[in-house]
N, C-alpha and C. Protein backbone atom coordinates (compact mmCIF):
# COMPACT_ATOMS: atom_id res chain seq x y z
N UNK A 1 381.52 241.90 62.98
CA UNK A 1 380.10 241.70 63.25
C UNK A 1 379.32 241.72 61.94
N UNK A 2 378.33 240.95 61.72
CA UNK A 2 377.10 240.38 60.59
C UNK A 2 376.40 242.01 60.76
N UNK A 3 376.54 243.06 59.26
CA UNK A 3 375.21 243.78 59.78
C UNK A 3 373.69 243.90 59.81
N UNK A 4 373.65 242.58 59.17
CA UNK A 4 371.93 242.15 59.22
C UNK A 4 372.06 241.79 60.90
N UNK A 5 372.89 241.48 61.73
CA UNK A 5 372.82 240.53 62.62
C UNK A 5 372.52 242.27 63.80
N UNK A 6 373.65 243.07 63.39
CA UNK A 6 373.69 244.44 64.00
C UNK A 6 372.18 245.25 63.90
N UNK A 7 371.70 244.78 62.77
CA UNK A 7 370.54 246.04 62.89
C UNK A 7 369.38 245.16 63.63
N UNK A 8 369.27 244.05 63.39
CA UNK A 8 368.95 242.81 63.77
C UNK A 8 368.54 243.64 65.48
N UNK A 9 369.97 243.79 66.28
CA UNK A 9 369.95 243.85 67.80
C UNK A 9 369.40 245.24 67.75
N UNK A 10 369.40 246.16 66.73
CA UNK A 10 369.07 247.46 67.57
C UNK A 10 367.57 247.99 67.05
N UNK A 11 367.12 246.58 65.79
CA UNK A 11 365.72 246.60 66.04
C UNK A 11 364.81 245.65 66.96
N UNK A 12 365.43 245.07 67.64
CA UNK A 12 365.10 244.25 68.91
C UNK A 12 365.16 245.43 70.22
N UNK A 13 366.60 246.04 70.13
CA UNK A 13 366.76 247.20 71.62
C UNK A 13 364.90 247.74 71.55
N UNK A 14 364.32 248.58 69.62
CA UNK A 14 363.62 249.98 69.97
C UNK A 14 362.52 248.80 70.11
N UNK A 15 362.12 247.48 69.66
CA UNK A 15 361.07 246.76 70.10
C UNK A 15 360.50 246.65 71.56
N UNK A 16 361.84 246.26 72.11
CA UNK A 16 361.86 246.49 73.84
C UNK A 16 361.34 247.59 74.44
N UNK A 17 362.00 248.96 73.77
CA UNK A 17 361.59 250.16 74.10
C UNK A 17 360.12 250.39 73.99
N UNK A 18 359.50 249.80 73.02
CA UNK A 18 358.01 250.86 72.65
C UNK A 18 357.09 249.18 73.55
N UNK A 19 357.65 247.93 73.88
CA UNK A 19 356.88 247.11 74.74
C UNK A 19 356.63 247.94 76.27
N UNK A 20 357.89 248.17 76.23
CA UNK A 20 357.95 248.18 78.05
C UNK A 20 357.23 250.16 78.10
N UNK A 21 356.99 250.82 77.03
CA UNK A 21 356.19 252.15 77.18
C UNK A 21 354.23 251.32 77.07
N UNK A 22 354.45 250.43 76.42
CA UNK A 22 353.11 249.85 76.69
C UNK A 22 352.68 249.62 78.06
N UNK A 23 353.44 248.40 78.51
CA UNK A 23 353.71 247.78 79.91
C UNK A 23 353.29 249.50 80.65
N UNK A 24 354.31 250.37 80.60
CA UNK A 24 353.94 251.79 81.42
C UNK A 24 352.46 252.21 80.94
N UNK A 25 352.04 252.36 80.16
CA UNK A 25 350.47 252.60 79.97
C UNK A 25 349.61 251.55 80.66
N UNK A 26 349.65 250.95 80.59
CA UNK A 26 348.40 250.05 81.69
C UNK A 26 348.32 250.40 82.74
N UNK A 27 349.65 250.94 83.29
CA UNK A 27 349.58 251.57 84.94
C UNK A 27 348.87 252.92 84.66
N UNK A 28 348.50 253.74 83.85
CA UNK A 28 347.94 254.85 83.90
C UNK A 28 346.70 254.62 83.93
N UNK A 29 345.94 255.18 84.44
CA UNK A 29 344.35 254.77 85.26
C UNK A 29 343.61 255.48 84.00
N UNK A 30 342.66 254.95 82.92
CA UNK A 30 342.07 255.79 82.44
C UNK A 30 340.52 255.50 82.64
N UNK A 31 340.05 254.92 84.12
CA UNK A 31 338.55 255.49 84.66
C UNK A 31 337.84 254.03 84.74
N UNK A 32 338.22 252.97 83.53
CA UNK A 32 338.00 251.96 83.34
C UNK A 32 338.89 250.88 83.98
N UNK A 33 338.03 249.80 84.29
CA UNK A 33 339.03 248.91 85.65
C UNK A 33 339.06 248.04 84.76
N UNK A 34 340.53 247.48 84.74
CA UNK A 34 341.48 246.82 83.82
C UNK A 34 342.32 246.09 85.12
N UNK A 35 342.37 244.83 85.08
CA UNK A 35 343.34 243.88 85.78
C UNK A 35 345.11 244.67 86.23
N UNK A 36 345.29 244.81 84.71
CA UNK A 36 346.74 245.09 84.31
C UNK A 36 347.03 246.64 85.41
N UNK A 37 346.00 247.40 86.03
CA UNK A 37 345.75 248.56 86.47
C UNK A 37 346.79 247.89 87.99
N UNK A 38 346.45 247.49 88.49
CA UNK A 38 347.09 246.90 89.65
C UNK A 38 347.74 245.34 89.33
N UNK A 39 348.16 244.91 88.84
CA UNK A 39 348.45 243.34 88.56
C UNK A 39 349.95 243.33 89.43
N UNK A 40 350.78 244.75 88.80
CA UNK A 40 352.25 244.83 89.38
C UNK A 40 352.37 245.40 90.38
N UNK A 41 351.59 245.69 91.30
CA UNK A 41 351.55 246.42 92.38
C UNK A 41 352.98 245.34 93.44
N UNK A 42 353.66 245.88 94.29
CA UNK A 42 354.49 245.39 94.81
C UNK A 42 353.52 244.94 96.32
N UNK A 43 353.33 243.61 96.73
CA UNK A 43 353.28 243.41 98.04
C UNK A 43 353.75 242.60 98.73
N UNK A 44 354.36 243.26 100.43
CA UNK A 44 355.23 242.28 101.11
C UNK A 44 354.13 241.72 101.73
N UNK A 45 354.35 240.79 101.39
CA UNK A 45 353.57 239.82 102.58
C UNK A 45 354.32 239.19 103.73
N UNK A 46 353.86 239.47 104.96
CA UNK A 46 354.19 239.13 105.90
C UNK A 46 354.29 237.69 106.64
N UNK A 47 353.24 236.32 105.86
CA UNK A 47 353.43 235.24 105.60
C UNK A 47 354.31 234.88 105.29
N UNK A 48 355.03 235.25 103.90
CA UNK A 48 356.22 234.86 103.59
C UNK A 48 357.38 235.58 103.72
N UNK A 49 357.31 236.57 104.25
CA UNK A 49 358.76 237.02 104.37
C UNK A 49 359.10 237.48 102.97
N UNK A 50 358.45 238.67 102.27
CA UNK A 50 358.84 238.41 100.83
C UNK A 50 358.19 240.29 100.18
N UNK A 51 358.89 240.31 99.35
CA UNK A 51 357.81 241.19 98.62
C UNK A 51 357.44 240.34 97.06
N UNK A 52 356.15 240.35 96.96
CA UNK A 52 355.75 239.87 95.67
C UNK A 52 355.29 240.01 94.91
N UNK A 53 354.80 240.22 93.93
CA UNK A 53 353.77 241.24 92.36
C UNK A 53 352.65 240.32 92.86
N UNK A 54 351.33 241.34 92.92
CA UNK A 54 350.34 241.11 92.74
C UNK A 54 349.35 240.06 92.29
N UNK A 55 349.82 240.03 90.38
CA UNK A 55 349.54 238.81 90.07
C UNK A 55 350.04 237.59 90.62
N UNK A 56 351.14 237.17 91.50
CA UNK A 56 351.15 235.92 92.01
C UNK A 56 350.74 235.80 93.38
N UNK A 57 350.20 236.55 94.02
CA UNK A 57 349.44 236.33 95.04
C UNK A 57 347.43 236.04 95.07
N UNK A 58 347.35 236.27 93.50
CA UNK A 58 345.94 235.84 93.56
C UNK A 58 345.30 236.38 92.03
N UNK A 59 344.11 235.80 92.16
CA UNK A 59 343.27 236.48 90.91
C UNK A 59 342.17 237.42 90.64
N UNK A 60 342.92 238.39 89.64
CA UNK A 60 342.10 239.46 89.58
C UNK A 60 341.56 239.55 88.43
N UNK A 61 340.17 240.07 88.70
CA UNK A 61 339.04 240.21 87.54
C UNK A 61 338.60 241.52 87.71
N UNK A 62 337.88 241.51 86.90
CA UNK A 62 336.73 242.86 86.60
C UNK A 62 335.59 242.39 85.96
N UNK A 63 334.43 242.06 87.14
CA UNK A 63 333.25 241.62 87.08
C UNK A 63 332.30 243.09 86.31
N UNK A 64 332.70 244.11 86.63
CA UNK A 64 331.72 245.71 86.18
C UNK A 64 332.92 245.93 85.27
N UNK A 65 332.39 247.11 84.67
CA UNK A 65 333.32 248.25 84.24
C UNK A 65 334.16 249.18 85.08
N UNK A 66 333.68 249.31 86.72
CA UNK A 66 334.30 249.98 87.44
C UNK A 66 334.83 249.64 88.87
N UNK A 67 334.80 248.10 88.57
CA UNK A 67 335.04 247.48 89.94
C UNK A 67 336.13 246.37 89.14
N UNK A 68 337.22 246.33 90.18
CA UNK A 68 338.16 245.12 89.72
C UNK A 68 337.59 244.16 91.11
N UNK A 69 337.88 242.68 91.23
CA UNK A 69 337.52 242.09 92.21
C UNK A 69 339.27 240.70 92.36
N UNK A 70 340.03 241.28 93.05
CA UNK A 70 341.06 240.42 93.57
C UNK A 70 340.89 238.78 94.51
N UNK A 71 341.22 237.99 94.15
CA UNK A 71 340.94 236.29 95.33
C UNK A 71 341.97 235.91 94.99
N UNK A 72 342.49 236.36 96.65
CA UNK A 72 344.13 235.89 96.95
C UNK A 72 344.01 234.16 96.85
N UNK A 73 345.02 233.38 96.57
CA UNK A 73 345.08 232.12 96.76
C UNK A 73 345.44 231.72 98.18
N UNK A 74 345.99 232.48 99.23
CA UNK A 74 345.75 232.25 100.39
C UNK A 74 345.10 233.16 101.21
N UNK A 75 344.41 232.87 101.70
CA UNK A 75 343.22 234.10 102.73
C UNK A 75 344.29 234.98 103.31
N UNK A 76 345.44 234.45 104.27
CA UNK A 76 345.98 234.56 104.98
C UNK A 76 346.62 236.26 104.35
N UNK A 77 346.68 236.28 103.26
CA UNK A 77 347.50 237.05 102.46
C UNK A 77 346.59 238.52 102.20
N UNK A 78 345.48 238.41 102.48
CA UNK A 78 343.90 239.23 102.62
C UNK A 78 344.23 240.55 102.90
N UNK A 79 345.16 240.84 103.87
CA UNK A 79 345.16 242.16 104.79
C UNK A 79 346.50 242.68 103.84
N UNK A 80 347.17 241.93 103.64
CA UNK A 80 348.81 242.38 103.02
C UNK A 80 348.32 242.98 101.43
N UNK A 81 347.07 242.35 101.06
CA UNK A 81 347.30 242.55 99.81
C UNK A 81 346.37 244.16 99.27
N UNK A 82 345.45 244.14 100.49
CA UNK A 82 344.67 245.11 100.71
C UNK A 82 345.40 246.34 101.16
N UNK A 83 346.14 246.34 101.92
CA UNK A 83 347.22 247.25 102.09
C UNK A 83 348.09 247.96 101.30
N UNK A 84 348.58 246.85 100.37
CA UNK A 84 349.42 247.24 99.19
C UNK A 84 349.01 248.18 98.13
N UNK A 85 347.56 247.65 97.98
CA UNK A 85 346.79 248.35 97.03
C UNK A 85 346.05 249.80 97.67
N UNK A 86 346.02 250.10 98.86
CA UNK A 86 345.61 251.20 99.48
C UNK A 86 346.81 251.79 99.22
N UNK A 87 347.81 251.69 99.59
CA UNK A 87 349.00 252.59 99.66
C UNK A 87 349.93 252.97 98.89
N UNK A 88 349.71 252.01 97.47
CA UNK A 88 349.63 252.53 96.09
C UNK A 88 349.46 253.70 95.81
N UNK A 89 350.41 254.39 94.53
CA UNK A 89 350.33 255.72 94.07
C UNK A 89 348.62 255.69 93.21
N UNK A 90 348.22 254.73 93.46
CA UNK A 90 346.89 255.02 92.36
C UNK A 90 345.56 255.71 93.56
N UNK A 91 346.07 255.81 94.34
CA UNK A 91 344.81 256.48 95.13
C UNK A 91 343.20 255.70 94.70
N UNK A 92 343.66 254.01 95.03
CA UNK A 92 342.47 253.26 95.29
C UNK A 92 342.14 252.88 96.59
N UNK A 93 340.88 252.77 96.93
CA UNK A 93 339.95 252.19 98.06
C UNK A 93 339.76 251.24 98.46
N UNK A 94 340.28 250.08 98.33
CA UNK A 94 339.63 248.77 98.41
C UNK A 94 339.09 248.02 99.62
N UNK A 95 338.54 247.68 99.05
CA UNK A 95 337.33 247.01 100.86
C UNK A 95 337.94 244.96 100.75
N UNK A 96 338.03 244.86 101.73
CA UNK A 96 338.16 243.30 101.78
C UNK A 96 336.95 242.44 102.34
N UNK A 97 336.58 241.75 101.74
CA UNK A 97 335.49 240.15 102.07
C UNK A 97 335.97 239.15 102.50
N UNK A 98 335.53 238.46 102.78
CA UNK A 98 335.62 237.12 103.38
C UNK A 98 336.86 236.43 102.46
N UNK A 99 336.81 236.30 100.93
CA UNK A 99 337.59 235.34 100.52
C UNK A 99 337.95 236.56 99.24
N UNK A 100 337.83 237.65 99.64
CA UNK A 100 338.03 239.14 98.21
C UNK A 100 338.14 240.19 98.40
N UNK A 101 338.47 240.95 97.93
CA UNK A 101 338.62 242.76 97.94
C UNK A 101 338.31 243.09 96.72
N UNK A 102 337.17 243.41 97.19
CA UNK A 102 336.63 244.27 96.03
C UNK A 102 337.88 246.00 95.91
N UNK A 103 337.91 246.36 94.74
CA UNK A 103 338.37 247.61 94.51
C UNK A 103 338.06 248.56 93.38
N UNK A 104 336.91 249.86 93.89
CA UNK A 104 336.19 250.38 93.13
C UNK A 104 336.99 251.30 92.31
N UNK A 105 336.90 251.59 91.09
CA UNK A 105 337.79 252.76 90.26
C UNK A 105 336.78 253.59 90.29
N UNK A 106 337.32 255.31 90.81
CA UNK A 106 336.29 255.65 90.81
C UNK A 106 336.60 256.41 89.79
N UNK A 107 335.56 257.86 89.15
CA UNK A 107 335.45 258.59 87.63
C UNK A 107 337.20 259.61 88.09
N UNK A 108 337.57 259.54 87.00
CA UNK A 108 338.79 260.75 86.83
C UNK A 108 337.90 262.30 86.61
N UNK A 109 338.20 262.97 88.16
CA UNK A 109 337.88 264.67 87.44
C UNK A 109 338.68 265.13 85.81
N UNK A 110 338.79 265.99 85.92
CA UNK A 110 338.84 266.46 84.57
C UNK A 110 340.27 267.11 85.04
N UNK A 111 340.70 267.93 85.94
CA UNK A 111 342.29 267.56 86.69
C UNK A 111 343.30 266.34 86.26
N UNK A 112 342.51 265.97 87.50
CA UNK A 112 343.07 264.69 87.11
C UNK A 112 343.26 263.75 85.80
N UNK A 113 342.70 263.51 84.86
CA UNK A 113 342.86 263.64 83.37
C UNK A 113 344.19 264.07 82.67
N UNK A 114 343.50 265.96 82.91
CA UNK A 114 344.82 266.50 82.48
C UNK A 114 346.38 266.00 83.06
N UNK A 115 346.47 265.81 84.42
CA UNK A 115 347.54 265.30 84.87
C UNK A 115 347.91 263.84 84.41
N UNK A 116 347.32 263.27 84.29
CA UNK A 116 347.50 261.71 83.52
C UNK A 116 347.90 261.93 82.07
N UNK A 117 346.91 262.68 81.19
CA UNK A 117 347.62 263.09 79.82
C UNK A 117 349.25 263.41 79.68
N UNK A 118 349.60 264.47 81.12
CA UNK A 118 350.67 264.75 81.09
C UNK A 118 351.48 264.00 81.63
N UNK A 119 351.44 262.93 82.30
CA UNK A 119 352.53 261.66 82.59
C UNK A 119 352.89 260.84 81.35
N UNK A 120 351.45 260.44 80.68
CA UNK A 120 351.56 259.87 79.16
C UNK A 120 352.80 260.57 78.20
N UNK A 121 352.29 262.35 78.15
CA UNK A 121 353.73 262.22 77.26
C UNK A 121 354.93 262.74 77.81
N UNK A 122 355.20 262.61 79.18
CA UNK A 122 356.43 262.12 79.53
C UNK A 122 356.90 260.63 79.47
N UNK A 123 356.46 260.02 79.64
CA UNK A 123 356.51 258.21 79.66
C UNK A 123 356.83 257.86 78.10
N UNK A 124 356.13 258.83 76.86
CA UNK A 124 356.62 258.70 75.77
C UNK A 124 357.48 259.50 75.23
N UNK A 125 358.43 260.37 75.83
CA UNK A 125 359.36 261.15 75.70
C UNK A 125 360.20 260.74 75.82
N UNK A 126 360.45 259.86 77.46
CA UNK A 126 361.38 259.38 77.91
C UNK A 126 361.87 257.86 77.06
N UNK A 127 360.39 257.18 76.31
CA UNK A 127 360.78 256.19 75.19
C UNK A 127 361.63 256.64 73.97
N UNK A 128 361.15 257.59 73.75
CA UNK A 128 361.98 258.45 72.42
C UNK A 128 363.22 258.36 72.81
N UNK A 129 363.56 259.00 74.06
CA UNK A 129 365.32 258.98 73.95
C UNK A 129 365.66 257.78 74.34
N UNK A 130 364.88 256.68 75.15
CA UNK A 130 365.58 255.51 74.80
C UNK A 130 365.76 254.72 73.17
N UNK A 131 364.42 255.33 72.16
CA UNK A 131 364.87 254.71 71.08
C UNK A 131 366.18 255.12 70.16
N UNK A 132 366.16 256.59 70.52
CA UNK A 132 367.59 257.37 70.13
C UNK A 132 368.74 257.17 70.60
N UNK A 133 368.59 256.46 71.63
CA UNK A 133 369.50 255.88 72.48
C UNK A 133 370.56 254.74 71.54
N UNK A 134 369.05 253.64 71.32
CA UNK A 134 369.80 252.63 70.50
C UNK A 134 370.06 253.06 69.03
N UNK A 135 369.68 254.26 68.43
CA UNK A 135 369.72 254.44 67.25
C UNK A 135 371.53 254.86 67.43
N UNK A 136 371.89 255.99 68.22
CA UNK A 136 372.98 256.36 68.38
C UNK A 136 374.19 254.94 68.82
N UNK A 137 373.48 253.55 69.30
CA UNK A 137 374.54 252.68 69.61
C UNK A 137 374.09 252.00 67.94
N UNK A 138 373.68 251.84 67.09
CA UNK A 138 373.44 251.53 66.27
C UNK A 138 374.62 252.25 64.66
N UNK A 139 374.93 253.72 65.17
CA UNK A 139 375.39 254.70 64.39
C UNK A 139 376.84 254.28 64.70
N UNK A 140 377.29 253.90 66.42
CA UNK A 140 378.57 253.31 66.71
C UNK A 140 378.81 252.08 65.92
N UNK A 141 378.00 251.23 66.06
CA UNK A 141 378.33 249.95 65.16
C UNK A 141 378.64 250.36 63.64
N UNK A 142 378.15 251.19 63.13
CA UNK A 142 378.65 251.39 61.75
C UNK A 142 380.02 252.31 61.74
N UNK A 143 380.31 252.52 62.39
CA UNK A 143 381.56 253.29 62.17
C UNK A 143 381.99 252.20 62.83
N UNK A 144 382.18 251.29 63.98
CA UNK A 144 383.18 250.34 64.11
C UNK A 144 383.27 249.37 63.11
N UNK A 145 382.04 248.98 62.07
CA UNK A 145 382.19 248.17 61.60
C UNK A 145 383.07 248.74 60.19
N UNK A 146 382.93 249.74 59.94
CA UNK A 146 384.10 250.66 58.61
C UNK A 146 385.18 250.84 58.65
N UNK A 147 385.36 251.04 60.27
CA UNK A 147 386.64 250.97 60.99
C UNK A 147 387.79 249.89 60.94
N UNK A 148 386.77 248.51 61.20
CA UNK A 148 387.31 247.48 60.78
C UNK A 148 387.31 246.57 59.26
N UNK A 149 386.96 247.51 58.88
CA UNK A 149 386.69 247.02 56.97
C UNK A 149 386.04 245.94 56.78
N UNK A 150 384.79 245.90 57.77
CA UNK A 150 384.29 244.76 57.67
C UNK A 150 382.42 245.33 56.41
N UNK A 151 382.41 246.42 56.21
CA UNK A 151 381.81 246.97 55.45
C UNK A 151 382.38 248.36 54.66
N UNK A 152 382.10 248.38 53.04
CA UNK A 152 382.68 249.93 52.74
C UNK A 152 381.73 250.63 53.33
N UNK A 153 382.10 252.00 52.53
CA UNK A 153 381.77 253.60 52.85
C UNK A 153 380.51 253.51 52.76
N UNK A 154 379.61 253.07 51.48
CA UNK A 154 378.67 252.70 50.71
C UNK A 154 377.70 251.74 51.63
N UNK A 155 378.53 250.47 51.96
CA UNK A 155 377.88 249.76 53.41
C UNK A 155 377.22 250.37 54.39
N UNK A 156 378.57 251.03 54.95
CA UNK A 156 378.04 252.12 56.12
C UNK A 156 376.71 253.17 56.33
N UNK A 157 376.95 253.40 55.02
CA UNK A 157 375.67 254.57 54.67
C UNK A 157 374.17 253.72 54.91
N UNK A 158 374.15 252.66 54.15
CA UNK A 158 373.10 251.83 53.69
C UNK A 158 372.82 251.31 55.15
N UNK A 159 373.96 250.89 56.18
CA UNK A 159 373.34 250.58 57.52
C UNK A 159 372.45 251.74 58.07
N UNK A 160 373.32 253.12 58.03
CA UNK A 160 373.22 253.98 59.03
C UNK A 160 371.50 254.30 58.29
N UNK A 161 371.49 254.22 57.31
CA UNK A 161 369.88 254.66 56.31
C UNK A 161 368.82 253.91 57.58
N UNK A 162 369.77 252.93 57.40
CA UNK A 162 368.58 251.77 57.62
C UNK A 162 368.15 251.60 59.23
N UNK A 163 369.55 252.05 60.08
CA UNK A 163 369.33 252.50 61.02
C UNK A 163 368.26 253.88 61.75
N UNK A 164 368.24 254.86 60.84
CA UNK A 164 367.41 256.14 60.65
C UNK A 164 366.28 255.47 60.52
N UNK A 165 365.96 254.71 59.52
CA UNK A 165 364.61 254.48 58.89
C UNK A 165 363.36 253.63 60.37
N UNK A 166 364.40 252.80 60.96
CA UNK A 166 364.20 252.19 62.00
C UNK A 166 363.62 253.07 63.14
N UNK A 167 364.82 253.99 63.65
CA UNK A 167 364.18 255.22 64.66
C UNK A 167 362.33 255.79 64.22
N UNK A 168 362.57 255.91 63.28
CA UNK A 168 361.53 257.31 62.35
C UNK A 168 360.01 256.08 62.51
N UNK A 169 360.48 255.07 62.37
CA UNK A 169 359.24 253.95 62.48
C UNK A 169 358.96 253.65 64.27
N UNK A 170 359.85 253.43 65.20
CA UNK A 170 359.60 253.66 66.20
C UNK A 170 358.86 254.15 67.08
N UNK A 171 359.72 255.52 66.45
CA UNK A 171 359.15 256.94 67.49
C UNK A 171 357.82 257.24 66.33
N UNK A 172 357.29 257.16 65.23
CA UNK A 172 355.90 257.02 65.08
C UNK A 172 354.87 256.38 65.81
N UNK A 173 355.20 254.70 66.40
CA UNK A 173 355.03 254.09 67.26
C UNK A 173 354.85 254.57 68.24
N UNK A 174 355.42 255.41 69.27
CA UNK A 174 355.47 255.86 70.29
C UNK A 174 354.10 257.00 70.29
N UNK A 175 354.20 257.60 69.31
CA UNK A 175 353.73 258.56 69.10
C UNK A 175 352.03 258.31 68.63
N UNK A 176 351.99 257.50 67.80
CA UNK A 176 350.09 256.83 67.92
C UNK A 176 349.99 255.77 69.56
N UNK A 177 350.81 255.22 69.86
CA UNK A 177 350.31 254.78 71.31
C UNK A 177 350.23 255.94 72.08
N UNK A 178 350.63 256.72 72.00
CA UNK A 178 350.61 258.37 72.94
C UNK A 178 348.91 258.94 73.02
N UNK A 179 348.84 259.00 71.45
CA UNK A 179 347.55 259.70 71.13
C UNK A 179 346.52 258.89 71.37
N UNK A 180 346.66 257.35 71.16
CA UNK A 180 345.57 256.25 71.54
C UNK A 180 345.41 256.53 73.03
N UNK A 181 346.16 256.66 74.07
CA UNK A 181 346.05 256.27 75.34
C UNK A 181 345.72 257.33 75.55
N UNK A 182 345.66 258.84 75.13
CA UNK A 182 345.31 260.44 75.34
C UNK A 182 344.02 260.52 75.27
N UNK A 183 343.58 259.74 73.98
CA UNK A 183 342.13 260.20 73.77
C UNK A 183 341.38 258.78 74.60
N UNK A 184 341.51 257.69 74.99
CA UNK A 184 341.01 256.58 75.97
C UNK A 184 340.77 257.72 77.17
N UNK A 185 341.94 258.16 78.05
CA UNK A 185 341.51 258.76 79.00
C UNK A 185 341.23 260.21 79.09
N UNK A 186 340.79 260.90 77.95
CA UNK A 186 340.10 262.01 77.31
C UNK A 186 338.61 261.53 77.87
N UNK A 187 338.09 259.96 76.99
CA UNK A 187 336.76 260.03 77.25
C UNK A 187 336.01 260.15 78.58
N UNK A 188 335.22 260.87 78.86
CA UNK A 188 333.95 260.68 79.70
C UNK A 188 333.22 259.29 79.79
């Protein structure tokens, strides 16, 4: 194996890692109505025989700061989609219209806050050991690759450096998106 090509994949793995801890922050409610807040919500619709993400059953905006406003592309889909979003772990309200559902965000107590802070740094904890994850399949590749004398001793080191250096930039990463998304739903 190429080890530009090796560090190559396991700085692609922690890229993945600190995207998809993003992707998990949008689902955390911080008071302000954001599309991305419900976009992945799972709904079966009973029209089609199906369960489907949110975003492809219609379009959602945020006309206020505290109102998102959903328009399914088929009416028909009105009650399924309103449902989905009631029965959601986000403990939203949503009212349906003629051709919309409105859905109000309402203020986070100060509880509630704290409990959201504390999902945040589990959600970035649990990124950490996935980036350690790939750092440790990263540490295998250099010993297979020494193994097979496809790099010296000297090689090895200079991967595994470079492998370290990679983690340590990561999980910094992890760690200012932590504090960004802490103090967002900190504010009043």
């Amino acid at each position: 194996m190429d080890p530009e090509q090796a560090i190559f994949d396991v700085e692609d793995a922690m890229n993945k890692v600190v995207e998809y801890l993003l992707h998990d922050f949008t689902g955390v409610r911080t008071g302000k109505a954001s599309p991305a807040l419900i976009e992945n919500i799972d709904v079966h619709v009973h029209a089609y025989g199906s369960v489907m993400k949110l975003k492809g059953l219609a379009v959602i905006s945020s006309p206020e700061p505290r109102m998102l406003v959903v328009q399914p592309f088929d009416p028909a889909t009105t009650r399924d989609i309103e449902r989905a979003i009631r029965e959601s772990k986000l403990s939203l309200n949503p009212a349906a219209a003629e051709r919309s559902i409105r859905v109000p965000i309402p203020e986070l107590s100060e509880e509630r806050r704290r409990d959201m802070v504390k999902l945040i740094k589990q959600l970035a904890e649990e990124a950490k050991v996935r980036v350690r994850a790939a750092r440790k399949d990263g540490m295998d590749v250099a010993k297979k690759m020494k193994a097979n004398n496809e790099v010296t001793e000297d090689g090895q080191k200079d991967f595994e450096d470079e492998v370290q250096e990679l983690t340590n930039k990561h999980v910094r990463k992890i760690d200012e998106h932590a504090v960004a998304k802490e103090a967002d739903l900190m504010k009043v």
